[in-house]
N, C-alpha and C. Protein backbone atom coordinates (compact mmCIF):
# COMPACT_ATOMS: atom_id res chain seq x y z
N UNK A 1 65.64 32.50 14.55
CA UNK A 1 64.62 31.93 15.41
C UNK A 1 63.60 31.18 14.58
N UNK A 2 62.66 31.56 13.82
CA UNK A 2 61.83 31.12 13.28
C UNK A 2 61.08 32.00 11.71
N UNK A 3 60.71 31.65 10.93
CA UNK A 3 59.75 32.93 9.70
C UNK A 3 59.26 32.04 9.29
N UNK A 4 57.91 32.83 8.93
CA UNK A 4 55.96 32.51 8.53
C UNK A 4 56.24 31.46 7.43
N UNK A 5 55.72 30.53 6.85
CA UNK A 5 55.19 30.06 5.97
C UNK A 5 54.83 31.30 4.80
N UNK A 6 55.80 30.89 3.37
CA UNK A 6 54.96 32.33 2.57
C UNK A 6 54.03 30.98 1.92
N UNK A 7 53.10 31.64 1.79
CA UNK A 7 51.98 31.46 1.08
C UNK A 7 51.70 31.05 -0.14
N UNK A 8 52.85 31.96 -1.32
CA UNK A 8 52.85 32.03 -2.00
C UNK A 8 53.74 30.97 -2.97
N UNK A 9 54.87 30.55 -1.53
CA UNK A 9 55.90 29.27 -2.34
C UNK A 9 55.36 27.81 -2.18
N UNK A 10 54.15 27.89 -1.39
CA UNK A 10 53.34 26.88 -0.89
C UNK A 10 53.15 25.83 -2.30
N UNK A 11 52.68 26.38 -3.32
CA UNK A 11 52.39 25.52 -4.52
C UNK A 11 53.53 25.46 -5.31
N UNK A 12 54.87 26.02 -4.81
CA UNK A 12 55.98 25.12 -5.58
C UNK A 12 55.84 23.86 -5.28
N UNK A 13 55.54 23.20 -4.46
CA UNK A 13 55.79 22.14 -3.99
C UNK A 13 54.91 20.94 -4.08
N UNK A 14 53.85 21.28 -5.35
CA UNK A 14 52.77 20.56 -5.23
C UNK A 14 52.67 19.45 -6.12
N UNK A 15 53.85 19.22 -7.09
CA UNK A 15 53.83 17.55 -7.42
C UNK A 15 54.09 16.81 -6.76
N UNK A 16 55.13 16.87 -5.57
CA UNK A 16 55.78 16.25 -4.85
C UNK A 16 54.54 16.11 -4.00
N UNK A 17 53.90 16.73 -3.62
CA UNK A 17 53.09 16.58 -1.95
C UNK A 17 52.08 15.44 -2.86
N UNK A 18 51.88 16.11 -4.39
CA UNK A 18 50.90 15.10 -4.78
C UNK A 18 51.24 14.07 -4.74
N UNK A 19 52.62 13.12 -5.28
CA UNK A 19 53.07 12.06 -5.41
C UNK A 19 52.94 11.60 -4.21
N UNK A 20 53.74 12.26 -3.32
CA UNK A 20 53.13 11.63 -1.71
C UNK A 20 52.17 11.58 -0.83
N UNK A 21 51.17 12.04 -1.77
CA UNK A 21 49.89 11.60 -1.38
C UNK A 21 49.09 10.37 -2.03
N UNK A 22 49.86 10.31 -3.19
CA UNK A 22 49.05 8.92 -4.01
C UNK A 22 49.80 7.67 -3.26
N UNK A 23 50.93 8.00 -2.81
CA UNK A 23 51.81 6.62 -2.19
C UNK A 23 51.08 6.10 -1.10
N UNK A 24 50.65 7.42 -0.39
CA UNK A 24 50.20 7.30 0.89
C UNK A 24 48.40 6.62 0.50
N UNK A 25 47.79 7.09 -0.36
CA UNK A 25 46.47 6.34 -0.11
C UNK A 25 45.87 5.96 -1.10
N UNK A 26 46.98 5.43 -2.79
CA UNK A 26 47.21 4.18 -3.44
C UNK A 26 46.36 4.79 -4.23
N UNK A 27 45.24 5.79 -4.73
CA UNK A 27 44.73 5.99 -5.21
C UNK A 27 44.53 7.62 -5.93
N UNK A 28 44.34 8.21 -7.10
CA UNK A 28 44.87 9.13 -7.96
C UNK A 28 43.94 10.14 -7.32
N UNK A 29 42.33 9.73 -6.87
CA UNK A 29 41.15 10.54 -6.78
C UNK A 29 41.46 11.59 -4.93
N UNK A 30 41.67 10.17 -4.08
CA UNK A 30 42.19 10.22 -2.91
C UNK A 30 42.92 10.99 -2.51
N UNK A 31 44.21 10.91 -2.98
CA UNK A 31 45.70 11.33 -3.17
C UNK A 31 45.39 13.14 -3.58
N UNK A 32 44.38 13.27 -4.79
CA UNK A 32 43.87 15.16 -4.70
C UNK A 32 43.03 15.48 -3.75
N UNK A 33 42.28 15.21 -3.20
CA UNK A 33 41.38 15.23 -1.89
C UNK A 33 42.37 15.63 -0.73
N UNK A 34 43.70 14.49 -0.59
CA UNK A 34 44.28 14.70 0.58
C UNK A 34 45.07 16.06 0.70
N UNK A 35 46.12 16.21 -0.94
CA UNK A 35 46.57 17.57 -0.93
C UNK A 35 45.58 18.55 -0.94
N UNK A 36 44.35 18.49 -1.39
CA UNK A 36 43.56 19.62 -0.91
C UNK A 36 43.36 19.87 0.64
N UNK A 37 43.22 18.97 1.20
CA UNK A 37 42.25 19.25 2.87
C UNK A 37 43.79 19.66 3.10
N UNK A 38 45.37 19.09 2.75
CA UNK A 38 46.42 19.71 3.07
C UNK A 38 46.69 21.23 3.11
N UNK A 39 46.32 21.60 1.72
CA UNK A 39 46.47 22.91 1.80
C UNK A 39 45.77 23.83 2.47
N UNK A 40 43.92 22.86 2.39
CA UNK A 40 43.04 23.82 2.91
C UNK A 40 43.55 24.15 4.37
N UNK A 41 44.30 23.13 5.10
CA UNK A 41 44.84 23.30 6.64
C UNK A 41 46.47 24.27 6.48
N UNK A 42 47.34 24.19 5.99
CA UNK A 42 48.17 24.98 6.03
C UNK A 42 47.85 26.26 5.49
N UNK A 43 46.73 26.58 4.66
CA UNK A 43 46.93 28.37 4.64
C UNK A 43 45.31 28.82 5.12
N UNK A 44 44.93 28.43 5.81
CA UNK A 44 43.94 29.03 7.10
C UNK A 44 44.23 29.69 7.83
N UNK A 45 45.48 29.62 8.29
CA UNK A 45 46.20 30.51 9.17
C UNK A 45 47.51 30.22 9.04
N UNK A 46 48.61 31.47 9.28
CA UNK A 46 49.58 31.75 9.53
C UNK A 46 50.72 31.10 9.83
N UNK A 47 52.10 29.99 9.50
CA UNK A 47 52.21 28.96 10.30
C UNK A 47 53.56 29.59 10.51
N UNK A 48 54.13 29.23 11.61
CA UNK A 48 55.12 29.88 11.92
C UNK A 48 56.48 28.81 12.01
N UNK A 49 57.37 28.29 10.93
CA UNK A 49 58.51 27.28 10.90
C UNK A 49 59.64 27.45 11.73
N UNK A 50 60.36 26.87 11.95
CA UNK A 50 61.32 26.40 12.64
C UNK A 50 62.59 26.42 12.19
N UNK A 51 62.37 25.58 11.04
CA UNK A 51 63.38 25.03 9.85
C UNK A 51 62.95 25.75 8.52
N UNK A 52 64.05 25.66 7.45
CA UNK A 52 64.28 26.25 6.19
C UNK A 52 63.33 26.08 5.27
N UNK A 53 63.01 24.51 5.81
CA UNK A 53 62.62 23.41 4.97
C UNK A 53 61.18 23.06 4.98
N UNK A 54 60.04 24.30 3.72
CA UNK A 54 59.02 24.45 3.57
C UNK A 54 58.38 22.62 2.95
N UNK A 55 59.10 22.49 2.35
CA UNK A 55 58.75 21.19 1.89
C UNK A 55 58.46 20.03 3.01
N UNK A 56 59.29 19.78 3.87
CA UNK A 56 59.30 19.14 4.89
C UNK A 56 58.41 19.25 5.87
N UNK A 57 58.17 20.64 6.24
CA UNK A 57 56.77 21.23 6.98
C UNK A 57 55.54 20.61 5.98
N UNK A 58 55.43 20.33 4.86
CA UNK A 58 54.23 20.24 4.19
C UNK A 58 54.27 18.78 4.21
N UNK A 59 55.19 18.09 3.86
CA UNK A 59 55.03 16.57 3.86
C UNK A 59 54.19 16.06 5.37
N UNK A 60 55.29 16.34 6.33
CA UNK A 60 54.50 16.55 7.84
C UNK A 60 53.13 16.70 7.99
N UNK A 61 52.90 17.61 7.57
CA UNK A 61 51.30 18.19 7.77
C UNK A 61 50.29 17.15 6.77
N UNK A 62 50.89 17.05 5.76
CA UNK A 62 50.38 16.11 4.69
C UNK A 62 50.39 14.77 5.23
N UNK A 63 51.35 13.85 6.03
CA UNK A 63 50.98 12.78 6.84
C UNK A 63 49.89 13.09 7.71
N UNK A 64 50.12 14.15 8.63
CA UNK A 64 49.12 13.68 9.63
C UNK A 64 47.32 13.80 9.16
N UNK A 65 47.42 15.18 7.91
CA UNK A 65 46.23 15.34 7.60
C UNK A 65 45.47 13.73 7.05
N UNK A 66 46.72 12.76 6.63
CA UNK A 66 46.16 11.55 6.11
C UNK A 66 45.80 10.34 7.37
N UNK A 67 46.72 10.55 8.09
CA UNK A 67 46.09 9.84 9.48
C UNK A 67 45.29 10.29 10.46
N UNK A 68 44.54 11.53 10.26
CA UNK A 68 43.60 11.81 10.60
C UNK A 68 42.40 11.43 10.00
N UNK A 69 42.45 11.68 8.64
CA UNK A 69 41.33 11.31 7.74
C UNK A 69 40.99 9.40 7.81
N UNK A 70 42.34 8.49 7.89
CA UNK A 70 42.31 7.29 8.38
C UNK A 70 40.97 7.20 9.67
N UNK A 71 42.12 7.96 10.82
CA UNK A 71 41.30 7.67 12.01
C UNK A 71 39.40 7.69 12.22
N UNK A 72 39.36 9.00 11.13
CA UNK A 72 38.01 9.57 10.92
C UNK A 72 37.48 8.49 10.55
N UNK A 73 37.38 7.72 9.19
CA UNK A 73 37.06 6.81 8.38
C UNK A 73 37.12 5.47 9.34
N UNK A 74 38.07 5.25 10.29
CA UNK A 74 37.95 4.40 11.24
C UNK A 74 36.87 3.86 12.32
N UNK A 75 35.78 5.11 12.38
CA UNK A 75 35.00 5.77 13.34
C UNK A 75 33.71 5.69 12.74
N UNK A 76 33.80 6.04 11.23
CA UNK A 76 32.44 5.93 10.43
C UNK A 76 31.69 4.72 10.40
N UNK A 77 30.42 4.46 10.01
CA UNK A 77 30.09 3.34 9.78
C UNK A 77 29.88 3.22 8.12
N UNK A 78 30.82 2.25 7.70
CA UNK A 78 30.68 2.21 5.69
C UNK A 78 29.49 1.65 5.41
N UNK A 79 28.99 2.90 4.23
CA UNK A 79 28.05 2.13 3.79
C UNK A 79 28.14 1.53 2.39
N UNK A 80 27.44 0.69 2.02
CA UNK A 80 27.73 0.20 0.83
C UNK A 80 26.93 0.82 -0.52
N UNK A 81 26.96 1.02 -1.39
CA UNK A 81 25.91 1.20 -2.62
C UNK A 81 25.43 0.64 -3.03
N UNK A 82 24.24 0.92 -3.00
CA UNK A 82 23.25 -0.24 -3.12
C UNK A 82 21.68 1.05 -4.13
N UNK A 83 21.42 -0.03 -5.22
CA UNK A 83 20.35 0.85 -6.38
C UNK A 83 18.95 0.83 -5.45
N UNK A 84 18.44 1.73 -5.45
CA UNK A 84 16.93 2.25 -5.05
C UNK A 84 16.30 0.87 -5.14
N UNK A 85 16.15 0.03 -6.37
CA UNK A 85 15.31 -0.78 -6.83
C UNK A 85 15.52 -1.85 -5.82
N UNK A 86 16.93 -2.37 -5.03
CA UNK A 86 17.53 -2.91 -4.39
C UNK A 86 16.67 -2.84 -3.15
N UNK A 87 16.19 -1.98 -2.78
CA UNK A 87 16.33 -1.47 -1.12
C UNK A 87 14.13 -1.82 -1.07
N UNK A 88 14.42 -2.68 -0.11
CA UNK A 88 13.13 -3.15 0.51
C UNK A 88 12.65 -2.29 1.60
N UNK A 89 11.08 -2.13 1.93
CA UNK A 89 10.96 -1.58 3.06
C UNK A 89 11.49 -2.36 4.04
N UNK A 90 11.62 -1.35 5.33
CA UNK A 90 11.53 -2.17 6.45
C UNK A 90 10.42 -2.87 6.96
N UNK A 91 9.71 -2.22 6.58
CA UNK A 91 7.89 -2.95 7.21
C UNK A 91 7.11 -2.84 6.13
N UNK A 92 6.45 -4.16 5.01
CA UNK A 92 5.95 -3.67 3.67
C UNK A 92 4.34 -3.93 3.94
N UNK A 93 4.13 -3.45 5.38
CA UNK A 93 2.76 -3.47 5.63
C UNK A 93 2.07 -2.06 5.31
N UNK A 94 0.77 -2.27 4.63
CA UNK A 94 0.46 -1.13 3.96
C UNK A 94 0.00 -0.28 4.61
N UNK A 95 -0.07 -0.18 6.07
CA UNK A 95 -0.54 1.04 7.06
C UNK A 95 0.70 2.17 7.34
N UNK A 96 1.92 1.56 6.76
CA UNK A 96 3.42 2.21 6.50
C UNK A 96 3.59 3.03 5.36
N UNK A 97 2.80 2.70 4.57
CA UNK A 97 3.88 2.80 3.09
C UNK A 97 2.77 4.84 2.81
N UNK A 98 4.02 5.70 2.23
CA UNK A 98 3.42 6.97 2.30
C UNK A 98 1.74 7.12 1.54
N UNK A 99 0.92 6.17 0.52
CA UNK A 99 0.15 6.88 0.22
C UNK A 99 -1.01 6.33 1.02
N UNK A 100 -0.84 5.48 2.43
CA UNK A 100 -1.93 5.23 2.99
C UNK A 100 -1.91 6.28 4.60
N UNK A 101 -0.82 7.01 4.56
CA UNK A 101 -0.24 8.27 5.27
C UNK A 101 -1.88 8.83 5.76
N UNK A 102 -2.67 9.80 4.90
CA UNK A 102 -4.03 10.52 5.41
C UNK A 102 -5.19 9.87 5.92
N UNK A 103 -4.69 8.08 5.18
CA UNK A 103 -6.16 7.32 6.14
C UNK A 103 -5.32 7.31 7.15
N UNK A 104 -4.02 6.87 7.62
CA UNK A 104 -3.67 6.39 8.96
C UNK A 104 -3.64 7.33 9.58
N UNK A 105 -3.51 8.62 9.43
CA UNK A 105 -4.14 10.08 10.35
C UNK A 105 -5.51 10.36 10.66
N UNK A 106 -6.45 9.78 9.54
CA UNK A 106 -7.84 10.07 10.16
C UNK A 106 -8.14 8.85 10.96
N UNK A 107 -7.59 7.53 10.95
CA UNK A 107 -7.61 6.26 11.58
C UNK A 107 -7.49 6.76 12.52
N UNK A 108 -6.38 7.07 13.21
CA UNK A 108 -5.70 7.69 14.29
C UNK A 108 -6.72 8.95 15.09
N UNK A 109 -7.01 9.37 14.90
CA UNK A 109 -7.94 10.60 15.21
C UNK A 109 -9.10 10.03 15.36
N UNK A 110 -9.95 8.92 14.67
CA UNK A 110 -11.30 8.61 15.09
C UNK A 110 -10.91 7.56 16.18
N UNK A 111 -9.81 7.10 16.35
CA UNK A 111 -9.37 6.06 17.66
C UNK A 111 -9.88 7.09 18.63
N UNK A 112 -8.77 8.34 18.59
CA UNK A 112 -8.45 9.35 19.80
C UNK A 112 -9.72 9.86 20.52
N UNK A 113 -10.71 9.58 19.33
CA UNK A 113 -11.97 10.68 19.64
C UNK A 113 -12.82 9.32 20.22
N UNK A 114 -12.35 7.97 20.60
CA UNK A 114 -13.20 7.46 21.00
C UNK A 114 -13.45 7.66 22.56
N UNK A 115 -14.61 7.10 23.36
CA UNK A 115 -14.91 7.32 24.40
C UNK A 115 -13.37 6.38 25.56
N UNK A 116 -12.89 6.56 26.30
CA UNK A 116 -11.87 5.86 27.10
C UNK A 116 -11.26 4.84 27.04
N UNK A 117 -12.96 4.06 27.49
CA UNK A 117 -13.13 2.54 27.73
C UNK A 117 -13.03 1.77 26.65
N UNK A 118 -13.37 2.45 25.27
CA UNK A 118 -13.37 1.85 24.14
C UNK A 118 -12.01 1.85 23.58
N UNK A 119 -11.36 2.99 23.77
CA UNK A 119 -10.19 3.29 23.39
C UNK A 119 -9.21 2.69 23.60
N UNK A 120 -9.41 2.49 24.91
CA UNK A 120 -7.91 1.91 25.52
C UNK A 120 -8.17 0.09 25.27
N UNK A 121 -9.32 -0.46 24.74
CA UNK A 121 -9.56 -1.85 24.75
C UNK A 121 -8.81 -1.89 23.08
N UNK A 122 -9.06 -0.88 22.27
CA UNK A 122 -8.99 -1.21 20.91
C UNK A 122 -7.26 -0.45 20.88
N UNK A 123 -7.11 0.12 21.45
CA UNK A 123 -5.56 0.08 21.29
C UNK A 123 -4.89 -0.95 21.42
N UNK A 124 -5.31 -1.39 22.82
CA UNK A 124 -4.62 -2.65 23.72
C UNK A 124 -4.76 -3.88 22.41
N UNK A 125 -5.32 -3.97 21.77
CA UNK A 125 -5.59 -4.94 21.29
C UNK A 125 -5.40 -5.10 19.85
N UNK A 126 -6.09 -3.98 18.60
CA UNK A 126 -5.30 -3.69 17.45
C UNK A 126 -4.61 -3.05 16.93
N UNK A 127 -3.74 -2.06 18.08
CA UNK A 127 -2.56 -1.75 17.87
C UNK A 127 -1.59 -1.88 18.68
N UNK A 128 -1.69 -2.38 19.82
CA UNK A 128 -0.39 -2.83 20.59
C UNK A 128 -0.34 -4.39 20.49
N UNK A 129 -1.27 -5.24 19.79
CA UNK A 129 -1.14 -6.38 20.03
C UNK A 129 -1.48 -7.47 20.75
N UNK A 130 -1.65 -6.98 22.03
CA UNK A 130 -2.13 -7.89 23.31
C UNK A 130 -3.41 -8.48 22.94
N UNK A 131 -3.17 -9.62 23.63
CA UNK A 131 -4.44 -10.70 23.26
C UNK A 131 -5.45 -9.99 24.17
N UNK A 132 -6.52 -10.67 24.19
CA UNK A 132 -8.00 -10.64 25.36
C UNK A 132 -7.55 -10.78 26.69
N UNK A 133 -6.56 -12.03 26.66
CA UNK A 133 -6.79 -11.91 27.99
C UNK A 133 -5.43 -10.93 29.08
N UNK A 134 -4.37 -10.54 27.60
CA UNK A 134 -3.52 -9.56 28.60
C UNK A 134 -4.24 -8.42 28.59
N UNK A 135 -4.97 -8.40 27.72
CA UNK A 135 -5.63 -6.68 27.63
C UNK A 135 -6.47 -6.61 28.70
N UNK A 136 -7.50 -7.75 29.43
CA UNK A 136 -7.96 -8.23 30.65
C UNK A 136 -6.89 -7.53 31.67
N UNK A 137 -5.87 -8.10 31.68
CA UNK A 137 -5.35 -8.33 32.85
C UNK A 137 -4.87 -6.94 33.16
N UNK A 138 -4.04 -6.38 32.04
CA UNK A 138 -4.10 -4.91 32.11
C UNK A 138 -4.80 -3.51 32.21
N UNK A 139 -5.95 -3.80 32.15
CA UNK A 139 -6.78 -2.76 31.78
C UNK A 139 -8.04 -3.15 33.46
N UNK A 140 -7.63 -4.63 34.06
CA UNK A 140 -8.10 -5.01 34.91
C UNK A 140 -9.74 -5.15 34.99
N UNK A 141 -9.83 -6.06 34.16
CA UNK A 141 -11.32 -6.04 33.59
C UNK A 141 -11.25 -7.16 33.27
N UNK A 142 -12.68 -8.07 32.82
CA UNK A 142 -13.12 -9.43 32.53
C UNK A 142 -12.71 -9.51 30.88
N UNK A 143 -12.34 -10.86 30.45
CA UNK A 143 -12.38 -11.02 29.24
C UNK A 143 -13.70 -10.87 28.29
N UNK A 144 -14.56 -10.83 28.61
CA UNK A 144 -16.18 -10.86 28.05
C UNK A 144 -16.16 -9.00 27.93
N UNK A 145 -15.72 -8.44 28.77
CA UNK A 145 -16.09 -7.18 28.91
C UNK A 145 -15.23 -6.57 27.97
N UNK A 146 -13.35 -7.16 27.59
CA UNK A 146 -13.01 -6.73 26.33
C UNK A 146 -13.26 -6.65 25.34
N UNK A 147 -13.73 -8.13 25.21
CA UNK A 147 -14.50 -8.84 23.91
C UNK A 147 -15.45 -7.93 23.10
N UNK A 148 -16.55 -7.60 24.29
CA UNK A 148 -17.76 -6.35 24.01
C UNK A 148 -17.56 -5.17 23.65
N UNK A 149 -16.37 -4.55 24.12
CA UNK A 149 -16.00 -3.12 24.34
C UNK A 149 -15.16 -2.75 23.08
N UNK A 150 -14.32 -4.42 22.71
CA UNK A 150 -13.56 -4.20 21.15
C UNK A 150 -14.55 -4.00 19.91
N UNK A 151 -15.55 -4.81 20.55
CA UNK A 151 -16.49 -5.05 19.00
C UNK A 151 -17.11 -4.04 18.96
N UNK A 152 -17.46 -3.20 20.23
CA UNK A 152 -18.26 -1.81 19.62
C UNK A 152 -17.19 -0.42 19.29
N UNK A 153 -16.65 -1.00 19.85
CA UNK A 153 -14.89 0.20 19.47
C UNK A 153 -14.96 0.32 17.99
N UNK A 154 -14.55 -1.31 17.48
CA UNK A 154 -14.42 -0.91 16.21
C UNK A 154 -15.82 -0.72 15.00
N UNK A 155 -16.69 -1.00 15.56
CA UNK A 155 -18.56 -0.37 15.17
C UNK A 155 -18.03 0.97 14.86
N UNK A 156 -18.18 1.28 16.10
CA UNK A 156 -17.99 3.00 15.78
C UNK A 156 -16.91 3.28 15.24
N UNK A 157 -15.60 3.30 14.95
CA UNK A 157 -14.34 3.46 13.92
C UNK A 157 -15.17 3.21 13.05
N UNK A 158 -15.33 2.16 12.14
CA UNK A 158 -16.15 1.82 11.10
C UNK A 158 -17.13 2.60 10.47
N UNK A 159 -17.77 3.06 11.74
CA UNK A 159 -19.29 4.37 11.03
C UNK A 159 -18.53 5.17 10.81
N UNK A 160 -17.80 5.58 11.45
CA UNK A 160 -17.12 7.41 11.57
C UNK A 160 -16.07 7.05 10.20
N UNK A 161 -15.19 6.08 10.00
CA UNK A 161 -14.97 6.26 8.34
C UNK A 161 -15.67 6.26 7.42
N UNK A 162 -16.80 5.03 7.16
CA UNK A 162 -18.13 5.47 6.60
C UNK A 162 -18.12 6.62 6.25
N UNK A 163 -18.53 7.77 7.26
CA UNK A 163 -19.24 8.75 6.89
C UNK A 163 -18.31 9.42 6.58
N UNK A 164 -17.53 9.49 7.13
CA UNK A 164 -16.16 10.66 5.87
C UNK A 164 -15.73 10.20 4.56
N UNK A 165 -16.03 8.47 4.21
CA UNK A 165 -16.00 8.64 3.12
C UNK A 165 -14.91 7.47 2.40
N UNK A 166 -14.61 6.72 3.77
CA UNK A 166 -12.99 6.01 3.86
C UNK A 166 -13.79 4.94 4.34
N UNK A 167 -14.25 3.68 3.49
CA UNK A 167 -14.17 2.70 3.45
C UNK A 167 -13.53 1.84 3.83
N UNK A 168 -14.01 1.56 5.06
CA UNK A 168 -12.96 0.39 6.25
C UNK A 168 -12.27 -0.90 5.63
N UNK A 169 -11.31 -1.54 6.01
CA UNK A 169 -11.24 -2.95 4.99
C UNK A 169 -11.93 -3.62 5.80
N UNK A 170 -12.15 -5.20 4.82
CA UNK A 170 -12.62 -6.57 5.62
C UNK A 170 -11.76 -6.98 6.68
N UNK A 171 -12.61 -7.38 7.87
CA UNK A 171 -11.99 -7.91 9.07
C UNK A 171 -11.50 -9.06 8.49
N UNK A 172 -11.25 -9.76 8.83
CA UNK A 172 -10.55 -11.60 8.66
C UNK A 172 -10.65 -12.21 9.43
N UNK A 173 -10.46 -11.89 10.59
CA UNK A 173 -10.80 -12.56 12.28
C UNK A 173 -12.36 -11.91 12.42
């Protein structure tokens, strides 16, 4: 009927599985990788043959373990190697980069702690972007009244770093 896989005759067979593993993926490094994940899959458990022919069971298993590993690799996205020195930020604006990290947390926190009206004008505006008059249109208010509400927004940001100690930069606009 059928008897186990021994275990033990498993590595008679291991130049051969090697050779047909370098045929199969052209490369010496590859080719030990594949008979490994081979073996690691045939003695995990118990296998129960059919045929005489232990060798043949292993070649078998040794294909598919390689067209699996194909398929896998098929699925990945490759990346390339590339040196540290190579690799640009994504954003090389300095409110990003890690050692301006504790001002942009206390930045952030003297925004939060502002009063509403101020808040939501100086978000709308130097950190989401929107001009005067979408921040108007959104916030449903006059352009004069943004105008006012930005410039004392950022007054007060300005004192409250002041006094902790964090020296605001120059406006430009």
């Amino acid at each position: 009927m059928g008897r186990e896989l021994d275990p033990e005759a498993v590595g008679d067979h291991l130049d051969r599985l090697y050779r047909a593993a370098w045929a199969l993926c052209g490369s010496r490094e590859d080719a030990e990788d594949l008979v490994q994940e081979t073996y690691a899959r045939v003695l995990s458990r118990s296998r129960l043959l059919r045929e005489r022919d232990d060798l043949g069971y292993l070649l078998r298993t040794l294909r598919n373990t390689f067209l699996d590993q194909v398929r896998q690799r098929g699925r990945r996205p490759v990346a390339a190697a590339v040196a540290l020195e190579d690799i640009e930020l994504a954003d090389p604006r300095e409110d990003l980069r890690p050692e301006h990290a504790v001002e942009m947390h206390e930045l952030f926190a003297v925004i939060a702690a502002l009063p509403p009206d101020f808040r939501d004008v100086l978000v709308a505006v130097d950190v989401a972007g929107l001009s005067y008059k979408e921040t108007a249109a959104a916030l449903r208010i006059r352009t004069g009244t943004v105008m006012s509400r930005l410039y004392r927004a950022r007054e007060r940001v300005a004192d409250t770093l002041r006094l902790s100690g964090i020296e605001p930069a120059e406006r430009t606009s």
